[in-house]
Protein backbone atom coordinates (compact mmCIF):
# COMPACT_ATOMS: atom_id res chain seq x y z
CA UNK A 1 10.78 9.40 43.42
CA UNK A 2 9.88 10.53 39.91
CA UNK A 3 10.02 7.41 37.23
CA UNK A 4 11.63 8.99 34.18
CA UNK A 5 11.70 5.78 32.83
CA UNK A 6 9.85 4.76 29.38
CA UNK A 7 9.65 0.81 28.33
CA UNK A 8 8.71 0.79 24.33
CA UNK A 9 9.12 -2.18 22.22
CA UNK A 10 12.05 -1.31 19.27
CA UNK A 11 12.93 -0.08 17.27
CA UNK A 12 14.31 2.52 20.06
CA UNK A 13 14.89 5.33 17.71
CA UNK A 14 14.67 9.22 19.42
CA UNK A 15 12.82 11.93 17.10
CA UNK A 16 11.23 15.09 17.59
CA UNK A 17 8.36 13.57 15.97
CA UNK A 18 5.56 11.29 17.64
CA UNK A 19 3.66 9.29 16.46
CA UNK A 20 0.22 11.33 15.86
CA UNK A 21 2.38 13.97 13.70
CA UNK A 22 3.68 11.09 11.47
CA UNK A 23 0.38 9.83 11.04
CA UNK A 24 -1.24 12.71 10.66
CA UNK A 25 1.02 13.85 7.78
CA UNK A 26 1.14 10.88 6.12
CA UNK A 27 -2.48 11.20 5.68
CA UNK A 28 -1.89 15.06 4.32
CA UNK A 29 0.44 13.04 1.58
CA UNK A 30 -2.54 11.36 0.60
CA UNK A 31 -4.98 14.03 0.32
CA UNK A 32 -3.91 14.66 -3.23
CA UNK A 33 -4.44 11.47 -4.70
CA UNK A 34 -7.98 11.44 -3.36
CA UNK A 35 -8.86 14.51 -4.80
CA UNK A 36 -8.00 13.13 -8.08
CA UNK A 37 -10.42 10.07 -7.36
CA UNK A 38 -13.19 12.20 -6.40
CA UNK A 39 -12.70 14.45 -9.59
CA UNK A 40 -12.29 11.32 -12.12
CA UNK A 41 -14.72 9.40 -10.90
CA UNK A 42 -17.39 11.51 -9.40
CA UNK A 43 -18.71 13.05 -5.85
CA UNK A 44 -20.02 9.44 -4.74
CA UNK A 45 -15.91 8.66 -4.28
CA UNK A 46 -16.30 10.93 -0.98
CA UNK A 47 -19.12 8.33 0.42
CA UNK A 48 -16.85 5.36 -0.34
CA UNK A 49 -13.59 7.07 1.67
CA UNK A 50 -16.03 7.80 4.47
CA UNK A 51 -17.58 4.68 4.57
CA UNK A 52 -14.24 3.14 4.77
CA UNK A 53 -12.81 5.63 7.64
CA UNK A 54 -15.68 5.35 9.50
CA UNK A 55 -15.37 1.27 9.52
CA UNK A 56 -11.29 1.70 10.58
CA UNK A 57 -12.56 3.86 13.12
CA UNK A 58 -15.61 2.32 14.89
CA UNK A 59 -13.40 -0.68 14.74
CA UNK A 60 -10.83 0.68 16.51
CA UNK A 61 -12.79 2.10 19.44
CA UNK A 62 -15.27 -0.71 19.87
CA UNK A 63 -11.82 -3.36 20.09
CA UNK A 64 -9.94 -0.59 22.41
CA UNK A 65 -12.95 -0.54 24.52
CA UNK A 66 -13.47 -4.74 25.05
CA UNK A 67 -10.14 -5.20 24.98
CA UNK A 68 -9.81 -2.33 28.10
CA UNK A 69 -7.01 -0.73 26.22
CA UNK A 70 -6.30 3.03 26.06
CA UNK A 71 -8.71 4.69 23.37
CA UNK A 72 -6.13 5.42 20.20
CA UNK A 73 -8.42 6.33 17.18
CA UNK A 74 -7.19 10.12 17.52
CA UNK A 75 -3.22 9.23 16.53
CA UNK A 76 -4.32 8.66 12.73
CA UNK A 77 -3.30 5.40 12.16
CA UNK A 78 -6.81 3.79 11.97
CA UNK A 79 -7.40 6.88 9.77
CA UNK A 80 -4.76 5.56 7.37
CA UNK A 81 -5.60 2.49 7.35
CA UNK A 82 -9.15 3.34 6.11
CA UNK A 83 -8.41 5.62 4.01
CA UNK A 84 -5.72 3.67 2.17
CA UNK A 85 -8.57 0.87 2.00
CA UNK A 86 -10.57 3.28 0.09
CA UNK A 87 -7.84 4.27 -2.25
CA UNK A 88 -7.38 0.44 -3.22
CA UNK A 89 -11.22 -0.16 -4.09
CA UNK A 90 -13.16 0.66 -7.01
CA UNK A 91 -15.33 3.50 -7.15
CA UNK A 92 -18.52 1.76 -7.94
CA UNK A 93 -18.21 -0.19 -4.80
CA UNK A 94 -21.32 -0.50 -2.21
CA UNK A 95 -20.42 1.90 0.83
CA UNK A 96 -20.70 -1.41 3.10
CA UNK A 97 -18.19 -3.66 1.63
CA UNK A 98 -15.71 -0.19 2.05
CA UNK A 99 -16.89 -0.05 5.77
CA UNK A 100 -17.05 -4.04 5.78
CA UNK A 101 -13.43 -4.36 4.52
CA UNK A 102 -12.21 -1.87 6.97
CA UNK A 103 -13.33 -3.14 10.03
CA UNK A 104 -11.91 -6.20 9.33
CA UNK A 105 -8.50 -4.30 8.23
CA UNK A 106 -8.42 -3.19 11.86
CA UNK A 107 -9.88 -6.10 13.80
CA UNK A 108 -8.02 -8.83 12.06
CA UNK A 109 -4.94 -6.55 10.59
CA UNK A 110 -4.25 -4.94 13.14
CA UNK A 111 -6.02 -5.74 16.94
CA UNK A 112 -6.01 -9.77 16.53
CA UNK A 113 -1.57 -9.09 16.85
CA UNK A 114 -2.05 -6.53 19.56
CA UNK A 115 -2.64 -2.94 18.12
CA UNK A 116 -0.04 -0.46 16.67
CA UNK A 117 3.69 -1.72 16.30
CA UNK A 118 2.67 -5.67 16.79
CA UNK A 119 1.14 -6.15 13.33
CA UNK A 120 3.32 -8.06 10.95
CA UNK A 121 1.04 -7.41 7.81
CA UNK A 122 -0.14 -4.11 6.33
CA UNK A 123 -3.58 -3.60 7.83
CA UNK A 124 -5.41 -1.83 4.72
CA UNK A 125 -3.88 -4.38 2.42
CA UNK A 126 -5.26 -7.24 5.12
CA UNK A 127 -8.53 -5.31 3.76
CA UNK A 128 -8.39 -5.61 0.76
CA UNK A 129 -7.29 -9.25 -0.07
CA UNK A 130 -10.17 -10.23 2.41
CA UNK A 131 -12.51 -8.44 0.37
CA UNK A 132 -10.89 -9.67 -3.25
CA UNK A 133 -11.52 -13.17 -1.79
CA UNK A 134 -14.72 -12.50 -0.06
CA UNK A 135 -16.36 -9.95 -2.85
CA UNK A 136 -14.72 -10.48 -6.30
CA UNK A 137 -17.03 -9.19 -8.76
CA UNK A 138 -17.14 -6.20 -6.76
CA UNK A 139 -13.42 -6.07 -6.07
CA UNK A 140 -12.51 -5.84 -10.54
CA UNK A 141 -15.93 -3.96 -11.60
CA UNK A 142 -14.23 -0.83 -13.31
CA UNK A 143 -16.08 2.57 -14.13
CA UNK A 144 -15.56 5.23 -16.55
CA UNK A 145 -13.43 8.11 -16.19
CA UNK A 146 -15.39 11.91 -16.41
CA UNK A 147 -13.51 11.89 -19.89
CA UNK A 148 -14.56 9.22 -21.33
CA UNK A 149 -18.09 8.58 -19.74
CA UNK A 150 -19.47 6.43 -22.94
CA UNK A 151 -15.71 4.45 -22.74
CA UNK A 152 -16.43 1.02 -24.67
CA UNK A 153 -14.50 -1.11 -22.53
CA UNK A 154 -14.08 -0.47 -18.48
CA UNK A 155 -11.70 -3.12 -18.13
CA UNK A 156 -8.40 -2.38 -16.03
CA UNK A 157 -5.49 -1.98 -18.53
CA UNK A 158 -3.46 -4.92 -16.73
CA UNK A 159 -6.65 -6.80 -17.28
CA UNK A 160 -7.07 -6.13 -21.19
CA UNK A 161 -2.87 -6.94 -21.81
CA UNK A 162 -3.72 -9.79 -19.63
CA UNK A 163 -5.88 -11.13 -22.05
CA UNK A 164 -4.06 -10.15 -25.19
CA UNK A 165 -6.04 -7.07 -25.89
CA UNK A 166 -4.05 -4.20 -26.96
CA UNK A 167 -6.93 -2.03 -27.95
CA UNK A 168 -8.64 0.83 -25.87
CA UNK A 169 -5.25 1.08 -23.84
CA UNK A 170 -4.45 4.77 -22.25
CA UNK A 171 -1.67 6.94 -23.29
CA UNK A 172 1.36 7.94 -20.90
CA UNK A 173 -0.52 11.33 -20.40
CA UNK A 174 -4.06 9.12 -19.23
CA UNK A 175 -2.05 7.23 -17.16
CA UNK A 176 -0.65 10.42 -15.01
CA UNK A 177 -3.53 12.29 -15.18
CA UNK A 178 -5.45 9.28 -13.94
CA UNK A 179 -8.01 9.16 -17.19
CA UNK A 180 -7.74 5.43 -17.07
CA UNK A 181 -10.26 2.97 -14.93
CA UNK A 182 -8.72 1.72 -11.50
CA UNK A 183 -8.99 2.14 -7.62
CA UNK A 184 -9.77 5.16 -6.56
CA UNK A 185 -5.98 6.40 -5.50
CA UNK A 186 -3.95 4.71 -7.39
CA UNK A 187 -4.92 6.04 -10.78
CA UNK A 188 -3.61 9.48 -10.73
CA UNK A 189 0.19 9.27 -10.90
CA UNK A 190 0.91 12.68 -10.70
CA UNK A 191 -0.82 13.53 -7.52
CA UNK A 192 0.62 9.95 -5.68
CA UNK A 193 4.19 11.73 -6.65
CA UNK A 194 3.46 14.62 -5.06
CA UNK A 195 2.57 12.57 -1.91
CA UNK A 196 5.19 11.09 -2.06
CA UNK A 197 7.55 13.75 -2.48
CA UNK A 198 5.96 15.42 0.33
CA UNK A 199 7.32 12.24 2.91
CA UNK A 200 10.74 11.81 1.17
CA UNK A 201 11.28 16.28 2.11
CA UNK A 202 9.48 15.28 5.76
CA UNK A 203 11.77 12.11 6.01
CA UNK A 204 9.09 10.04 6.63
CA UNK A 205 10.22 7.26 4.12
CA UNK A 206 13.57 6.54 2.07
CA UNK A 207 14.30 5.72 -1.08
CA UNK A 208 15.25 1.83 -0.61
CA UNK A 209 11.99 0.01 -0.88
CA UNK A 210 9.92 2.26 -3.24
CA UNK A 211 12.58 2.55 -6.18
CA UNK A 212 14.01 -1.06 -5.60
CA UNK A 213 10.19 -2.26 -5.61
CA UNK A 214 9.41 -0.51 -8.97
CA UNK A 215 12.85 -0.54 -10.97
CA UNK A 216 12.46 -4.60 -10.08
CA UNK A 217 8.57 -4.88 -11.42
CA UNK A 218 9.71 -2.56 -14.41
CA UNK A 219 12.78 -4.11 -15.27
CA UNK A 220 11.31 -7.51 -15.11
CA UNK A 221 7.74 -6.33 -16.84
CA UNK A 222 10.39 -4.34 -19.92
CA UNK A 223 11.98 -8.44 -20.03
CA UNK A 224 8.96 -10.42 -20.17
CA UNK A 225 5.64 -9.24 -20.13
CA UNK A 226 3.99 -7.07 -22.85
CA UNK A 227 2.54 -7.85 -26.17
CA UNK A 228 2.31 -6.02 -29.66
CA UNK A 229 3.56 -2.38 -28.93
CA UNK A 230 4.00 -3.08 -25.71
CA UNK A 231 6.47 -5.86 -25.65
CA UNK A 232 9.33 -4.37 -24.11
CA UNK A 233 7.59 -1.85 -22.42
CA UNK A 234 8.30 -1.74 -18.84
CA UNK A 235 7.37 1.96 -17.79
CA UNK A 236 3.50 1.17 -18.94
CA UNK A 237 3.63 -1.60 -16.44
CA UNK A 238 5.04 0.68 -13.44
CA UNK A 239 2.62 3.50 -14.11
CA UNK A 240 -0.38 0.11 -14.33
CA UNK A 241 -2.05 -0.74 -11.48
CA UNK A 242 -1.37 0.38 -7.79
CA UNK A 243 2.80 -0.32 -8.07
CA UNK A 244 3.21 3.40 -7.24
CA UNK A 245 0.72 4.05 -4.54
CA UNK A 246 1.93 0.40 -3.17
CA UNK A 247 5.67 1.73 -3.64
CA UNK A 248 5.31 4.64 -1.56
CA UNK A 249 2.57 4.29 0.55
CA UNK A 250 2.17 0.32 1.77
CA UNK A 251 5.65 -1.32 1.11
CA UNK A 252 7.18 1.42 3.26
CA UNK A 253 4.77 1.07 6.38
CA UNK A 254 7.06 1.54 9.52
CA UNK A 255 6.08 -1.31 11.56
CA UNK A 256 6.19 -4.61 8.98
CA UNK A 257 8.80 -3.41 7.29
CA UNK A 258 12.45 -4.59 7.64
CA UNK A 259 14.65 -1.36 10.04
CA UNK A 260 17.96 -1.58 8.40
CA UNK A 261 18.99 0.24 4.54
CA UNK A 262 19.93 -3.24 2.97
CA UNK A 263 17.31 -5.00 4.46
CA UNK A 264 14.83 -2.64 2.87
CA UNK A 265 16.01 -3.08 -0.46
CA UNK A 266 15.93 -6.95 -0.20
CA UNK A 267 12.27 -6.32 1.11
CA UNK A 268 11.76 -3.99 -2.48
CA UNK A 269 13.28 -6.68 -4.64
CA UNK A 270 11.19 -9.06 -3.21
CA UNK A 271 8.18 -6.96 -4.03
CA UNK A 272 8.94 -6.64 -7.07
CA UNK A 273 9.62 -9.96 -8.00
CA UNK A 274 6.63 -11.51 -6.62
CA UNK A 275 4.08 -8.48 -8.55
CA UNK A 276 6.19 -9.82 -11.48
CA UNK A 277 4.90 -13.39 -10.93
CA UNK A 278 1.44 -12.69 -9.87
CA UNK A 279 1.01 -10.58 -13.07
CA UNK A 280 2.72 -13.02 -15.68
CA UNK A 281 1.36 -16.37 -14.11
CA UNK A 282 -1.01 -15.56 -11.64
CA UNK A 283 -5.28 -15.58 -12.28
CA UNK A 284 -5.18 -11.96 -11.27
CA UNK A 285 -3.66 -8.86 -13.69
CA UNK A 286 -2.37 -7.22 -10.48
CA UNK A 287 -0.31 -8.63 -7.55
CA UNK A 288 1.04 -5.34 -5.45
CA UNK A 289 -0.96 -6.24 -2.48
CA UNK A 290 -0.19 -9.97 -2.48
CA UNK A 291 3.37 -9.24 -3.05
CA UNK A 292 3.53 -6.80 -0.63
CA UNK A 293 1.71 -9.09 2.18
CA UNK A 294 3.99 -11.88 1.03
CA UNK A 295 7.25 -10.11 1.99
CA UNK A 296 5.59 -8.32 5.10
CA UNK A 297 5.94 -12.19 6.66
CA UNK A 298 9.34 -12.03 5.48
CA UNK A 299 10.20 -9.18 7.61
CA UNK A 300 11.61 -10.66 10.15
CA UNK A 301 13.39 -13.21 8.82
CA UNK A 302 15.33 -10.35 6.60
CA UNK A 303 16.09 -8.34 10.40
CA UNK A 304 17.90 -11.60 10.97
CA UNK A 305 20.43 -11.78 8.30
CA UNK A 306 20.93 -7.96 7.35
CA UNK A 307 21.45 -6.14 10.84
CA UNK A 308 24.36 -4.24 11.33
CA UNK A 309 27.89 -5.75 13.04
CA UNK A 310 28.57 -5.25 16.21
CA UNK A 311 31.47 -3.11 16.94
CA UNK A 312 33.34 -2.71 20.84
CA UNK A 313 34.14 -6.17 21.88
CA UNK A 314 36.41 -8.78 21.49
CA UNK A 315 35.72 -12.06 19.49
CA UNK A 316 35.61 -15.05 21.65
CA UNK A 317 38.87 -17.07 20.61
CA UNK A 318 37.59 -21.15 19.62
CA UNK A 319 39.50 -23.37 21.16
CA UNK A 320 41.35 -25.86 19.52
């Protein structure tokens, strides 16, 4: 007799599209960004993505193979997870800290909890605080954009308000055309809206986390943060940083994210109130990924107290 029947963890949500087509779009949605990164910052930009895909990869295979588990590195999700690695370091990296930090993105991230759809934390981002802990000079050495190679200061913009320095900081035109030092992908606004436009038409992502994630870091950042000019300024803290690449591209990850609409925006607030913190009181200017990891642990605990009522039965009457 013919077994037509498929056992999947949950969510158990029917769609015309699989998995591989989600991935592999996703990863179109990022293309422009890292175009951008390879025009701002140079041609070497292309040997730190590779580096970093490569290490997501060979990670991948060599765990699927000792772990005698079906070979997966075709669906794109180690893909992602590489290349959104190399999107959150800084150009001037060495190539083996991108392939270093990958490999352990998808070893620990992602393998250690059982592959695709057990791991509670974002893989890349997994990759990234190891490195920022393991690597730090690396991790916040800045370079130049191509317009302004002889720059006198290469510090990050959250870094210089961070320190009181209000000098040397970009315009709202640097900041979306990416002429401002950062990671690779997260610098060019313009092109990470495109991307992201691109999922919202595909359906690939709503609006609940990303615009509850920034509107909560803005509003907060517009209350608080800021000094001189930019007291009061919360856009230049939105457009700072990786809050939009982490808005659209990490804090909406299907798998450690929460499944139901309110739940999402609780997981956004969240976000945003913990980059909030990290920036104002933490050592570091920036605090997406933390913030990001931090409610990722949250996840299920949110499931818990925002699914949906149950409709169809009758409510046991307590007796008295």
């Amino acid at each position: 007799m013919d077994n037509s029947l498929t056992i999947t963890i949950s969510p158990h949500i029917r769609d015309k599209d699989n998995l591989r087509l989600i991935m592999w779009q996703v990863v179109l949605a990022l293309i422009p960004a890292g175009i951008a990164g390879i025009y701002i910052f140079g041609i070497r930009v292309i040997l730190v993505i590779l580096s970093a895909v490569f290490g997501a990869l060979l990670a991948e295979l060599a765990g699927e193979f000792l772990l005698k588990r079906s070979i997966t590195i075709l669906d794109g999700s180690a893909f992602i997870t590489g290349l959104l690695l190399a999107y959150n370091l800084p150009p001037g990296v060495p190539l083996w800290l991108a392939f270093v930090g990958s490999f352990f993105a998808i070893a620990i991230g992602k393998l250690a909890f059982g592959g695709i759809g057990y791991n509670i934390f974002n893989p890349a981002l997994v990759g990234r605080v190891f490195l920022m802990a393991s690597w730090p000079t690396y991790m916040t050495t800045w370079q130049a954009t191509r317009w302004q190679p002889d720059a006198t200061t290469t510090a990050s913009p959250l870094g210089l308000l961070k320190h009181g320095t209000t000098a040397h900081l970009p315009s709202y035109w640097d900041l979306f055309i990416g002429n401002r030092p950062g990671c690779i992908g997260e610098v060019c606004i313009i092109t990470l809206l495109i991307g992201a436009a691109f999922l919202f038409f595909k359906g690939y992502i709503s609006w609940h986390t990303p615009l509850s994630f920034i509107i909560t870091t803005g509003v907060l950042s517009w209350m608080f943060l800021g000094k001189g000019l930019f007291k009061g300024d919360g856009l230049f803290y939105v457009l700072n940083g990786g809050l939009v690449l982490g808005a659209f591209f990490m804090a909406t990850d299907m798998v450690t994210t929460p499944l139901t609409k309110k739940g999402l925006l609780v997981f956004g607030i969240g976000c945003g109130l913990l980059t909030f913190a990290i920036r104002k009181w933490g050592g570091y200017p920036e605090g997406v990924s933390y913030s990001i990891l931090i409610m990722n642990s949250a996840t299920p605990i949110i499931d818990r107290f925002t699914k949906p009522k149950k409709f169809g039965f009758v409510k046991p009457i307590k007796k008295k």
